[in-house]
Every structure is written in C-alpha cells, then in structure tokens.
N, C-alpha and C. Protein backbone atom coordinates (compact mmCIF):
# COMPACT_ATOMS: atom_id res chain seq x y z
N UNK A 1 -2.40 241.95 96.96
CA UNK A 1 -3.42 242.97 96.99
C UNK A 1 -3.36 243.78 95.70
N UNK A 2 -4.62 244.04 94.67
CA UNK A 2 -4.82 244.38 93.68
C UNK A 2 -5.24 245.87 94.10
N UNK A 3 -4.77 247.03 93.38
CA UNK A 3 -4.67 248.65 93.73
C UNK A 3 -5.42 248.67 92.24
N UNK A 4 -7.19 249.40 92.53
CA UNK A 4 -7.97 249.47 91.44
C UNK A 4 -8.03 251.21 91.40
N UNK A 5 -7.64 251.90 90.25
CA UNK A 5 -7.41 253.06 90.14
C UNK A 5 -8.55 253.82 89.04
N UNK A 6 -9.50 254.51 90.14
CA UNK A 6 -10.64 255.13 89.29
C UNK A 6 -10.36 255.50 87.89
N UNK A 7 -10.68 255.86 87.17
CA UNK A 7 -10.03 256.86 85.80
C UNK A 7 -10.09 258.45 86.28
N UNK A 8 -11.11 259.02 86.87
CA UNK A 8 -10.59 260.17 87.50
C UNK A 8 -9.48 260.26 88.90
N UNK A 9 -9.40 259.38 89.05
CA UNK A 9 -8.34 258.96 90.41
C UNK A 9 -6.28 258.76 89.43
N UNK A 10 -5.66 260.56 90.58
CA UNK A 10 -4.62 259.83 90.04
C UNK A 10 -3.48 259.63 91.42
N UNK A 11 -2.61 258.63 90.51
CA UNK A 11 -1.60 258.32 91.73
C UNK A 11 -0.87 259.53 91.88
N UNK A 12 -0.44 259.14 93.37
CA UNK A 12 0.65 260.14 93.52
C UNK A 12 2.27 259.95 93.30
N UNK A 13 2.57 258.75 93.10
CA UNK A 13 3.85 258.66 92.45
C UNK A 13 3.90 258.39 90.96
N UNK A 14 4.75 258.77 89.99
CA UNK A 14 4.78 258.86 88.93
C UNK A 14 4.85 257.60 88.36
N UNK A 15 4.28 257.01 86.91
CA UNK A 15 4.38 255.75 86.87
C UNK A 15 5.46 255.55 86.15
N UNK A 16 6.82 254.40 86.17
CA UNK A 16 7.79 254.88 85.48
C UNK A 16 7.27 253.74 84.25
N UNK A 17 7.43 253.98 82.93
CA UNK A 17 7.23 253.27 81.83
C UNK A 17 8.15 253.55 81.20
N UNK A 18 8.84 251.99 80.53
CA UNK A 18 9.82 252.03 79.22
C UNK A 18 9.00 251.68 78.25
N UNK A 19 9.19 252.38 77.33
CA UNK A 19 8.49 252.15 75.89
C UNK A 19 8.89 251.68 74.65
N UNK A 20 9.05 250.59 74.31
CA UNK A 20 10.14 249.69 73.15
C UNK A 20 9.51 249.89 71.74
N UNK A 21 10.01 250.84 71.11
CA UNK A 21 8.84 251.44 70.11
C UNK A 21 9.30 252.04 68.95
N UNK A 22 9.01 252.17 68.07
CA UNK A 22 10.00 252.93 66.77
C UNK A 22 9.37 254.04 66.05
N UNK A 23 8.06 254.01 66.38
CA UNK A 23 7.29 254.76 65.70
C UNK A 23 6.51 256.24 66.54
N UNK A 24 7.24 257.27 66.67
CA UNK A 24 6.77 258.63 67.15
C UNK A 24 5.03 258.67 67.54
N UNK A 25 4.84 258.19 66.79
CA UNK A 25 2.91 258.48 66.43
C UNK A 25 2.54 257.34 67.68
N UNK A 26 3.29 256.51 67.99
CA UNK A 26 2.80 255.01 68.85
C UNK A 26 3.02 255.37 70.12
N UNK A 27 3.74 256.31 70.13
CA UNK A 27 4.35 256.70 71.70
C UNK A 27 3.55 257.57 71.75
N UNK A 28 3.15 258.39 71.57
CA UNK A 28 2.45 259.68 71.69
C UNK A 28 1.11 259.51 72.03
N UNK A 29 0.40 258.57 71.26
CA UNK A 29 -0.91 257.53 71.55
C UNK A 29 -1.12 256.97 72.84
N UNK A 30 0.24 255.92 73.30
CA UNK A 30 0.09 255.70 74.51
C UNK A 30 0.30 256.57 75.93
N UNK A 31 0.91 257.52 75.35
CA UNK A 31 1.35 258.32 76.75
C UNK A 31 0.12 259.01 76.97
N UNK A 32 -0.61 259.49 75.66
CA UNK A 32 -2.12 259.73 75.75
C UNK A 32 -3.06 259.26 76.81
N UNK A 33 -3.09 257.89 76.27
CA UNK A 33 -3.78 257.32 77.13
C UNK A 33 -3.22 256.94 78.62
N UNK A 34 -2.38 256.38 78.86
CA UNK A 34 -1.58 256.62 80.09
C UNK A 34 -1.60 257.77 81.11
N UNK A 35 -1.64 258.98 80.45
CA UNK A 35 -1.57 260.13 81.44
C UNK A 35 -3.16 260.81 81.55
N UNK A 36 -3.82 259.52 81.09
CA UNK A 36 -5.45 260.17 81.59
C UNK A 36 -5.75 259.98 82.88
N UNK A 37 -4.84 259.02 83.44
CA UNK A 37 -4.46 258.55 84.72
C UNK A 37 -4.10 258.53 85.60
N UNK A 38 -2.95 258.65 84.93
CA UNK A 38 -1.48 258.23 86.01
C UNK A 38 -0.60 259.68 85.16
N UNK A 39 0.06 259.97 86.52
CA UNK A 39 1.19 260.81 85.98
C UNK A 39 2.55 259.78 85.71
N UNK A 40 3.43 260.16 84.40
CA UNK A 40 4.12 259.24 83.94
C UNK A 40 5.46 259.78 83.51
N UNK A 41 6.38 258.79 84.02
CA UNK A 41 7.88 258.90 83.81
C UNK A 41 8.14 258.38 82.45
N UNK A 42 8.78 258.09 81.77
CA UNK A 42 8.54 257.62 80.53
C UNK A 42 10.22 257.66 79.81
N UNK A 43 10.78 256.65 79.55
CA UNK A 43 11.97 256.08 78.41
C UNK A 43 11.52 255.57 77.17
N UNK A 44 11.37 256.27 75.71
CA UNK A 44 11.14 255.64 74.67
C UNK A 44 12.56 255.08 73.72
N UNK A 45 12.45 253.48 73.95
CA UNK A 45 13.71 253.49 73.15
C UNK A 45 13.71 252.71 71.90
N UNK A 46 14.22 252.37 70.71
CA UNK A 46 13.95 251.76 69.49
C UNK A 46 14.92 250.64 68.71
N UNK A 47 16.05 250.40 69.84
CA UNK A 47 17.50 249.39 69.57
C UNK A 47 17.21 248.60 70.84
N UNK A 48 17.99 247.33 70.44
CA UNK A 48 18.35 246.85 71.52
C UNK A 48 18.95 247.22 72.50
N UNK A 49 20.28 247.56 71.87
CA UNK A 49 21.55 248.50 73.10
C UNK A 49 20.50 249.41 73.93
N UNK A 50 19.98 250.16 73.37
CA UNK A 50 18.96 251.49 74.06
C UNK A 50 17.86 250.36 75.17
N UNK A 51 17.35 249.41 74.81
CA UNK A 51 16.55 248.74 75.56
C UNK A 51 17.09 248.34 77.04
N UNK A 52 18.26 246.98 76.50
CA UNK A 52 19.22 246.85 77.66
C UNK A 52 19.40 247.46 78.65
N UNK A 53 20.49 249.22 78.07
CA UNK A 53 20.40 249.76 79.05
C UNK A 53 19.44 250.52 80.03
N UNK A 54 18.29 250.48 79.39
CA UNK A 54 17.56 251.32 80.47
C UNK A 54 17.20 249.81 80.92
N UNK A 55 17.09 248.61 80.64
CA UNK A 55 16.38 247.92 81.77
C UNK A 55 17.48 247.52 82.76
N UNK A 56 18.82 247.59 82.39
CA UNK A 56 19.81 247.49 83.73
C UNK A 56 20.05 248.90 84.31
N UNK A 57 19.63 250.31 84.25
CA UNK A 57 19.88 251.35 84.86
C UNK A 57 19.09 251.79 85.13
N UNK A 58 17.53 251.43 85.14
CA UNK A 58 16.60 252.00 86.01
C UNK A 58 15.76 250.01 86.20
N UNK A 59 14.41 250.71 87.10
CA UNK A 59 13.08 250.04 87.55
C UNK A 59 11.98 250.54 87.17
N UNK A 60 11.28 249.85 86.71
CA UNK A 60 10.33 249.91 85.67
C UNK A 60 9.30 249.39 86.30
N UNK A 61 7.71 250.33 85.81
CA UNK A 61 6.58 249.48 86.73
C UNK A 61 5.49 249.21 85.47
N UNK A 62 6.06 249.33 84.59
CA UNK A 62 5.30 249.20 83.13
C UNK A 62 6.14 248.89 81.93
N UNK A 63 6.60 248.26 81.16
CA UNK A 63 7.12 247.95 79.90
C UNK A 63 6.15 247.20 78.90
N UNK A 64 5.82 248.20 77.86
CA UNK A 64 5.34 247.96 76.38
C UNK A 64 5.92 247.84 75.53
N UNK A 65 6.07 246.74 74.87
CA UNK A 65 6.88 246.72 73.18
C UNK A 65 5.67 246.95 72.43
N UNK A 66 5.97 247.17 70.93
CA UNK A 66 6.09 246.88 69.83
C UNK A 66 5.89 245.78 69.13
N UNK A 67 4.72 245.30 69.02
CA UNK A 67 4.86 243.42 68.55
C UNK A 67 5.80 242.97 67.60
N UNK A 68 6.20 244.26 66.12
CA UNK A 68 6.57 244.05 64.73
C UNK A 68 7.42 244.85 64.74
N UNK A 69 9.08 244.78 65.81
CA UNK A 69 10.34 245.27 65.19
C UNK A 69 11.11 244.40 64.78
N UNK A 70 10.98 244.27 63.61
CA UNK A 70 12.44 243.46 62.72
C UNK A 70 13.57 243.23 63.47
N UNK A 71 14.08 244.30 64.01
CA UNK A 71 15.43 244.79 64.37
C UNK A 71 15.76 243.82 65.90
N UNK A 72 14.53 243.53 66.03
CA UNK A 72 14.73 242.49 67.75
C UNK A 72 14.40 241.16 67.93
N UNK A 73 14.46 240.47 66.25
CA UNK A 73 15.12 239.12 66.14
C UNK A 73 15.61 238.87 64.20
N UNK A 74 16.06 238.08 64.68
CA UNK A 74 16.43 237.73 63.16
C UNK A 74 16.09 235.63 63.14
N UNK A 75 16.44 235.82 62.08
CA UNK A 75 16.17 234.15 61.82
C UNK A 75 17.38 233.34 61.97
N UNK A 76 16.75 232.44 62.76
CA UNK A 76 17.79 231.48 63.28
C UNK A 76 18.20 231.73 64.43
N UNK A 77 17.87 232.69 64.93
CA UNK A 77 18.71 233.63 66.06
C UNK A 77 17.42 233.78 67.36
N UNK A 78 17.47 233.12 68.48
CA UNK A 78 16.75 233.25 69.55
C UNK A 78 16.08 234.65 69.78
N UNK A 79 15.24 235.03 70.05
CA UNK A 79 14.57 236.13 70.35
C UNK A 79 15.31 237.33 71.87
N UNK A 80 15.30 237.98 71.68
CA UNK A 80 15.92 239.11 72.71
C UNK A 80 15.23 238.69 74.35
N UNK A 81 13.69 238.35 74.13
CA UNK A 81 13.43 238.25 75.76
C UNK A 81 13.67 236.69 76.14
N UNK A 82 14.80 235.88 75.59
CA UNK A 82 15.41 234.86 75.96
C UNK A 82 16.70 235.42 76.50
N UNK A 83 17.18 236.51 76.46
CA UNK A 83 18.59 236.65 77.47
C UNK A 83 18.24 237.92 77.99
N UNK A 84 17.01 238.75 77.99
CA UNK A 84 16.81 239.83 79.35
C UNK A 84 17.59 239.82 80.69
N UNK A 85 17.31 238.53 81.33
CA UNK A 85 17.44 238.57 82.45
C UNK A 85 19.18 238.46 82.51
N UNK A 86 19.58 237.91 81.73
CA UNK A 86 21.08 237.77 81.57
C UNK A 86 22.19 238.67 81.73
C-alpha cells in the first residue's frame, strides 16, 4: 500500500533522513524542500566512518547521497554500497 502525501498534508511522525553530503549549501536545499512536507529528523554526514555509523545506530526512512564524493571510492577499490550491508 502506497501512502500519497498532499504537499499541504503533513505527517505526523517525523521523517528520519540520513544525508551523505559534503557540501553545507546541499543540505540546506534539501531539508528545504523536505520540510515543505514532512517534519524531519535529519543526520548529515560527509566520511565513511560517519556514514557507517549512523546506518548501524539508527533506522532510516530516507537516505540521499551525493553522486560526486571522491572520498567514497577510489580506483581499483570496490565501491562502499558493495559492503553496506556487511
């Protein structure tokens, strides 16, 4: 069952979002738009280590990256959402 949420319609539980992001100005944009909505919990983090742990110490009902962080692969080297679940 699909939950269709007016734009003047907001929820009553908070939406929790991690935000994988490096850039101040990018977060600020989306929470923008996000909280035209929905009221929102929100983790902005910009490392891996910082990523990890919030996805093993909380639950998440939204996660956005960043398409273009350097810092979350290198060459030769498998990409980060190949051992998430790990």
């Amino acid at each position: 069952m699909q939950t269709i949420v007016e734009p003047e319609q907001k929820i009553d539980r908070p939406l929790r979002v991690l935000i994988v992001e490096d850039a101040k100005s990018d977060i600020a944009l989306l929470l923008l738009a996000l909280r035209g909505s929905f009221k929102v919990d929100h983790v902005a983090v910009a490392t891996q280590a910082a990523m990890r742990a919030a996805l093993h110490h909380h639950q998440w009902d939204l996660i956005t990256s960043d398409h273009a962080m350097p810092q979350f692969k290198r060459p030769g080297r498998p990409g980060l959402d190949s051992r998430i679940t790990s």
